[in-house]
C-alpha atoms as a PDB file:
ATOM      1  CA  UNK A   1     -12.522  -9.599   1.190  1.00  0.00           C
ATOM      2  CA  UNK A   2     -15.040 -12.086  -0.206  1.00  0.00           C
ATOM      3  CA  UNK A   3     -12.622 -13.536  -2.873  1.00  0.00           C
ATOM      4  CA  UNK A   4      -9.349 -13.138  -0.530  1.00  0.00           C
ATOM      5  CA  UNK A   5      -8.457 -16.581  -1.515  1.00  0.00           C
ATOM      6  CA  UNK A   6      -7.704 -15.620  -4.990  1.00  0.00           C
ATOM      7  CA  UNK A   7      -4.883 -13.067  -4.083  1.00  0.00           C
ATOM      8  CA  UNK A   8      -1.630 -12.865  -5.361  1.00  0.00           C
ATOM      9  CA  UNK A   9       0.071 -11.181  -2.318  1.00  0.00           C
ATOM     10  CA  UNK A  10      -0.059 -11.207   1.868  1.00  0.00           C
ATOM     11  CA  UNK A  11      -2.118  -9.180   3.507  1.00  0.00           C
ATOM     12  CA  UNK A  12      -0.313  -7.353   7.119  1.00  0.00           C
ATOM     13  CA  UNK A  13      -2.762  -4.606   8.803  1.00  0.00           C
ATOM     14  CA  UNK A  14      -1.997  -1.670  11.021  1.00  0.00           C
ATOM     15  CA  UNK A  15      -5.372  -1.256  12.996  1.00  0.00           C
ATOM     16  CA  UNK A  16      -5.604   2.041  14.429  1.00  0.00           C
ATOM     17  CA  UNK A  17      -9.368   2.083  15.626  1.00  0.00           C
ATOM     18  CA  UNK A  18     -10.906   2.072  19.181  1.00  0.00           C
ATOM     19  CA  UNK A  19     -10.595  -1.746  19.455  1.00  0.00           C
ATOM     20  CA  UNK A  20      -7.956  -3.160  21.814  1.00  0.00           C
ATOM     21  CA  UNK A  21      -7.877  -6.256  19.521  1.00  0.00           C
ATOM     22  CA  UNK A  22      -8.767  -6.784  15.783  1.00  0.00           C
ATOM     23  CA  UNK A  23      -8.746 -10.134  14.210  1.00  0.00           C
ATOM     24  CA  UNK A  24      -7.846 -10.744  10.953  1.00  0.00           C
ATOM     25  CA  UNK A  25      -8.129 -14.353   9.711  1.00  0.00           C
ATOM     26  CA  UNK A  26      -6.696 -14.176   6.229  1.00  0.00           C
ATOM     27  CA  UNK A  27      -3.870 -11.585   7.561  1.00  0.00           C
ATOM     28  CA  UNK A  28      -0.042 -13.074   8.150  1.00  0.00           C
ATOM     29  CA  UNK A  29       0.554  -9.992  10.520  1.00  0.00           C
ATOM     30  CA  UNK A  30      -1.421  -6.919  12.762  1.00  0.00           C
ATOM     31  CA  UNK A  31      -0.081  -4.610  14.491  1.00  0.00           C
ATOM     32  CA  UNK A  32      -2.540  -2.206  16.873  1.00  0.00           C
ATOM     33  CA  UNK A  33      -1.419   1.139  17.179  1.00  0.00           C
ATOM     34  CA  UNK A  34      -2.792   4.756  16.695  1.00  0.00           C
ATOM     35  CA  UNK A  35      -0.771   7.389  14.728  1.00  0.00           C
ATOM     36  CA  UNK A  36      -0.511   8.745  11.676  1.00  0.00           C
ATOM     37  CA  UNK A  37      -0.205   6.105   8.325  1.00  0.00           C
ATOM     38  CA  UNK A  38       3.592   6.683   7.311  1.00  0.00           C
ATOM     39  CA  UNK A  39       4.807   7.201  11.159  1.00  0.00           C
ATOM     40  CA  UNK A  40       2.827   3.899  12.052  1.00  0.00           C
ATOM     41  CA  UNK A  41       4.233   2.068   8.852  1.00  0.00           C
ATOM     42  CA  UNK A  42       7.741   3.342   9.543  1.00  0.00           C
ATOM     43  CA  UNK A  43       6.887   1.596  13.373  1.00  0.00           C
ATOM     44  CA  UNK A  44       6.342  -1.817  11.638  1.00  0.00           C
ATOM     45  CA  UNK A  45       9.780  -1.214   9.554  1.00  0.00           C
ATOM     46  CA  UNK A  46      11.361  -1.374  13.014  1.00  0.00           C
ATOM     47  CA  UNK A  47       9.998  -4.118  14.550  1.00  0.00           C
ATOM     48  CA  UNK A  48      11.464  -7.818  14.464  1.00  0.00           C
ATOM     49  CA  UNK A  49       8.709  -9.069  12.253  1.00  0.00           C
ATOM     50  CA  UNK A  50       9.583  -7.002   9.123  1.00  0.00           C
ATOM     51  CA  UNK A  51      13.394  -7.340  10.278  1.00  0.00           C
ATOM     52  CA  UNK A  52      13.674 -10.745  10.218  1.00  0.00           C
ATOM     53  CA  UNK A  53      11.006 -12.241   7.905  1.00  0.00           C
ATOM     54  CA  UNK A  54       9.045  -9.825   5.734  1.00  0.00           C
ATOM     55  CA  UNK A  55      11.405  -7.439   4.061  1.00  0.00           C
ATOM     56  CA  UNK A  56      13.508 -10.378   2.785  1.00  0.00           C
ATOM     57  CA  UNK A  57       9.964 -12.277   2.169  1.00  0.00           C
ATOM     58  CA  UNK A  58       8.551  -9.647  -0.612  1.00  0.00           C
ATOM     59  CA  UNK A  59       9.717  -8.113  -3.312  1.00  0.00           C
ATOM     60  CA  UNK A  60       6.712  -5.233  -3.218  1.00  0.00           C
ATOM     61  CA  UNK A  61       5.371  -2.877  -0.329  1.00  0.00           C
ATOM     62  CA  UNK A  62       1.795  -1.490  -1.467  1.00  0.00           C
ATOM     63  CA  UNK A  63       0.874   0.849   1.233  1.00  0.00           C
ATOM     64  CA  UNK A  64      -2.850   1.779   0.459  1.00  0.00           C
ATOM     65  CA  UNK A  65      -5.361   4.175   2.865  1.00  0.00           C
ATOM     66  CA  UNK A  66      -8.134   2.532   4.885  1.00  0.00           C
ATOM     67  CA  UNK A  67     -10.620   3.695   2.978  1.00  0.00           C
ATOM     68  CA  UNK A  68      -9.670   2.737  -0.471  1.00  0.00           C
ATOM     69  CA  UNK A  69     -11.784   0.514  -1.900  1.00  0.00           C
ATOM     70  CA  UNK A  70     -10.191  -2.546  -4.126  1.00  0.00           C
ATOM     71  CA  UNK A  71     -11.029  -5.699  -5.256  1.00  0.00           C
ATOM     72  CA  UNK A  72      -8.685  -8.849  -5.033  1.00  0.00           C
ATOM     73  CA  UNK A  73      -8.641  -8.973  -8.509  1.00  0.00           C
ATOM     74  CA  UNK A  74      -7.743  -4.732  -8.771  1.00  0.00           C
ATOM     75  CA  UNK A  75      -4.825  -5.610  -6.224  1.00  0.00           C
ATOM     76  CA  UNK A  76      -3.976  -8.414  -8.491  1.00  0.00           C
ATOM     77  CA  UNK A  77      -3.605  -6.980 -11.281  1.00  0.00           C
ATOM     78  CA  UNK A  78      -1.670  -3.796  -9.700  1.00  0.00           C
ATOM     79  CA  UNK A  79       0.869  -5.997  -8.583  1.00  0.00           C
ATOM     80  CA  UNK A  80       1.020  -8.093 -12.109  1.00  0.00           C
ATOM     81  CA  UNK A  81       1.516  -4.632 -13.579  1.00  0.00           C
ATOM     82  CA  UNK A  82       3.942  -3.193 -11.652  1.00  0.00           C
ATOM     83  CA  UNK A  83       6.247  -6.701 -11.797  1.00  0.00           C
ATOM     84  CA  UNK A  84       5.671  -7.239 -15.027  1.00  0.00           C
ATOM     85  CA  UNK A  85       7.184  -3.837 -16.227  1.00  0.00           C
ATOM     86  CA  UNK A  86      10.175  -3.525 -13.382  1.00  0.00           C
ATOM     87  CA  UNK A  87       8.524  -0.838 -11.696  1.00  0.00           C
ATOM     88  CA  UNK A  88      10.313   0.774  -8.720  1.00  0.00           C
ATOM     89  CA  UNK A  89       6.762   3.144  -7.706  1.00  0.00           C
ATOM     90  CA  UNK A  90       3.318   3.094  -8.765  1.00  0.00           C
ATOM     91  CA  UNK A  91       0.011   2.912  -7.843  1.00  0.00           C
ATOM     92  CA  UNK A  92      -3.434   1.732  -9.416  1.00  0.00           C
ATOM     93  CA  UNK A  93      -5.663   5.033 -11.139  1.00  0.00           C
ATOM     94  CA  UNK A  94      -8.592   6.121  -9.459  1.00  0.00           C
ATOM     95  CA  UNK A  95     -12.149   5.760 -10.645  1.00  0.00           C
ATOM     96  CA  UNK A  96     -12.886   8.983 -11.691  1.00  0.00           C
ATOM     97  CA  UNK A  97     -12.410  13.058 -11.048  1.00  0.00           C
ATOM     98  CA  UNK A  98     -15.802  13.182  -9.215  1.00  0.00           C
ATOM     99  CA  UNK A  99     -15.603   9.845  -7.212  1.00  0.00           C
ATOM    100  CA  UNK A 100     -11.867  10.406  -6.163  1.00  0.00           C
ATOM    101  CA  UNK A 101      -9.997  12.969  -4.933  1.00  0.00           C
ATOM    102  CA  UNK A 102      -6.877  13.152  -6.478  1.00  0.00           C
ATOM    103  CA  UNK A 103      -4.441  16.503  -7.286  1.00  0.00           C
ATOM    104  CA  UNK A 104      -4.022  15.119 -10.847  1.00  0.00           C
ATOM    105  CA  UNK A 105      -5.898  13.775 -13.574  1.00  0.00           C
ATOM    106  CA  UNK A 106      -2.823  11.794 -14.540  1.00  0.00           C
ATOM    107  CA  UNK A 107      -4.378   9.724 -11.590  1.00  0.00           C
ATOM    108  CA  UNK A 108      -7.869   9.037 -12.446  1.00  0.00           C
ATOM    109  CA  UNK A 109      -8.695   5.749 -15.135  1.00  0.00           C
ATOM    110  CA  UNK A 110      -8.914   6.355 -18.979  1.00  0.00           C
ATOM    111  CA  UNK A 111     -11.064   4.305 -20.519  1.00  0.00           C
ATOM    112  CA  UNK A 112      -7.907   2.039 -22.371  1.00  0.00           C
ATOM    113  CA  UNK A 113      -5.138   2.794 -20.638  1.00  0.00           C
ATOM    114  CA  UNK A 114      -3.157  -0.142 -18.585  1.00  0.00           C
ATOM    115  CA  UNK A 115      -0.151   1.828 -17.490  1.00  0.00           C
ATOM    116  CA  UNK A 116       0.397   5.779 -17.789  1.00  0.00           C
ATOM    117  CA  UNK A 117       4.331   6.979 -17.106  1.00  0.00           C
ATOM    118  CA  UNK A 118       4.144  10.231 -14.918  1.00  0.00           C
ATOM    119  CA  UNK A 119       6.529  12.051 -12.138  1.00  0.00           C
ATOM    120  CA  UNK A 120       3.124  11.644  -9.256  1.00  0.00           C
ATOM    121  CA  UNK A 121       2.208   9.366  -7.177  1.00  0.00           C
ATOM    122  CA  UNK A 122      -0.639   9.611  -4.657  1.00  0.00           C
ATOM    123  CA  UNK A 123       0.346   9.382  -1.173  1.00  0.00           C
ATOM    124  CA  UNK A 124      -2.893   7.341  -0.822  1.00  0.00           C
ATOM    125  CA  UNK A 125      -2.040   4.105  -2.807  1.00  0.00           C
ATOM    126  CA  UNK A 126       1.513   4.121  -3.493  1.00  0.00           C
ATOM    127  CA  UNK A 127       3.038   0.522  -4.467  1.00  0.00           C
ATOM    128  CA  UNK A 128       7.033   0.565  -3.886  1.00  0.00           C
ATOM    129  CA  UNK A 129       9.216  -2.363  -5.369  1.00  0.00           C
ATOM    130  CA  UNK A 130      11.442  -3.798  -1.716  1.00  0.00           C
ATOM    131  CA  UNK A 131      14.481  -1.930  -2.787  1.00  0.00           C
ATOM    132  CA  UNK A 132      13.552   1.086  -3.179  1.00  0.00           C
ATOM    133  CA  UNK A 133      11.123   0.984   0.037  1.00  0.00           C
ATOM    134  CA  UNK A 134      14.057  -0.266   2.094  1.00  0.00           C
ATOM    135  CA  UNK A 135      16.678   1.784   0.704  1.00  0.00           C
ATOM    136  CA  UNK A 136      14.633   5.287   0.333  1.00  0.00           C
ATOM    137  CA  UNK A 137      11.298   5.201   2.082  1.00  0.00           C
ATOM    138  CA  UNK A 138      12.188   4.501   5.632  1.00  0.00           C
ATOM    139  CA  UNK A 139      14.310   6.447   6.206  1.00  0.00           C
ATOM    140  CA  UNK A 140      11.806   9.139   5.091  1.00  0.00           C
ATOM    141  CA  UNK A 141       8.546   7.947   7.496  1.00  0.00           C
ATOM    142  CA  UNK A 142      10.333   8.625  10.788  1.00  0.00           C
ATOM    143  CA  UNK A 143       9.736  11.878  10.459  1.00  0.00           C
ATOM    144  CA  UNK A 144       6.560  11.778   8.729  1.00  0.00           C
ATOM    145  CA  UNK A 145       4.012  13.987  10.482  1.00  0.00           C
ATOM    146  CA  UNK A 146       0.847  13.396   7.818  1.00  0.00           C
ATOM    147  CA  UNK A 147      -1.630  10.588   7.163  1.00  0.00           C
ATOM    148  CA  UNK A 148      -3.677  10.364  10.581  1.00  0.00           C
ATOM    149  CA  UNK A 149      -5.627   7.579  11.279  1.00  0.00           C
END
């Protein structure tokens, strides 16, 4: 990311391509591994990294796909948003019906809207506050079978 200096958050990467190494200057962590997202994710909830430092580091887990594309600013401002209104889940809308595939147009952007209540949340760009990803995700991904990489 061109403007990576300007975040607001850490970035950690699971690399899953072909590559037996993948470097990753403004990342604090990567992990290389191949499997699908939430069985890989639920991998890096084991290990001694996200043990010992990062789940006690972060107060937010935003788990987007590898081919979403954001902005430092549009990650920004999804985290502001969802701290800034004690949100346990959300995720940033989606440019629009055509450009985005999405099972709900509570999903895609409205031309005012800054946040939209609604029981969905796109398995593609979820953002999780630490509780609720510690003490309900996890224990969900082990058995997650969907999301290949």
């Amino acid at each position: 990311m061109a403007d990576f200096q300007d975040a607001n958050w850490d970035l950690a990467v699971i690399y899953s391509g072909n590559q037996t190494q993948y470097g990753c200057p403004d990342c604090v962590h990567v992990e290389i591994n191949k499997g699908a997202k939430w069985l890989l994710v639920y991998g890096f909830t084991q290990s001694t990294a996200w043990q010992n430092e990062y789940q006690h580091r972060y107060s937010m887990v935003y788990v987007p796909d590898d081919d979403i594309l954001q902005t430092t600013a549009t990650i920004n401002s999804v985290f502001n948003i969802h701290a800034q209104h004690g949100l346990l889940l959300s995720q940033p809308v989606l440019c629009s019906w055509l450009e985005s595939h999405t099972a709900s147009w509570d999903m895609v952007k409205g031309p005012t809207t800054v946040l939209r209540y609604t029981n969905f949340v796109e398995i593609m760009v979820p953002l999780f506050s630490m509780s609720v990803f510690n003490s309900t995700v996890i224990s969900t991904m082990s058995h997650a079978e969907t999301g290949e990489l």
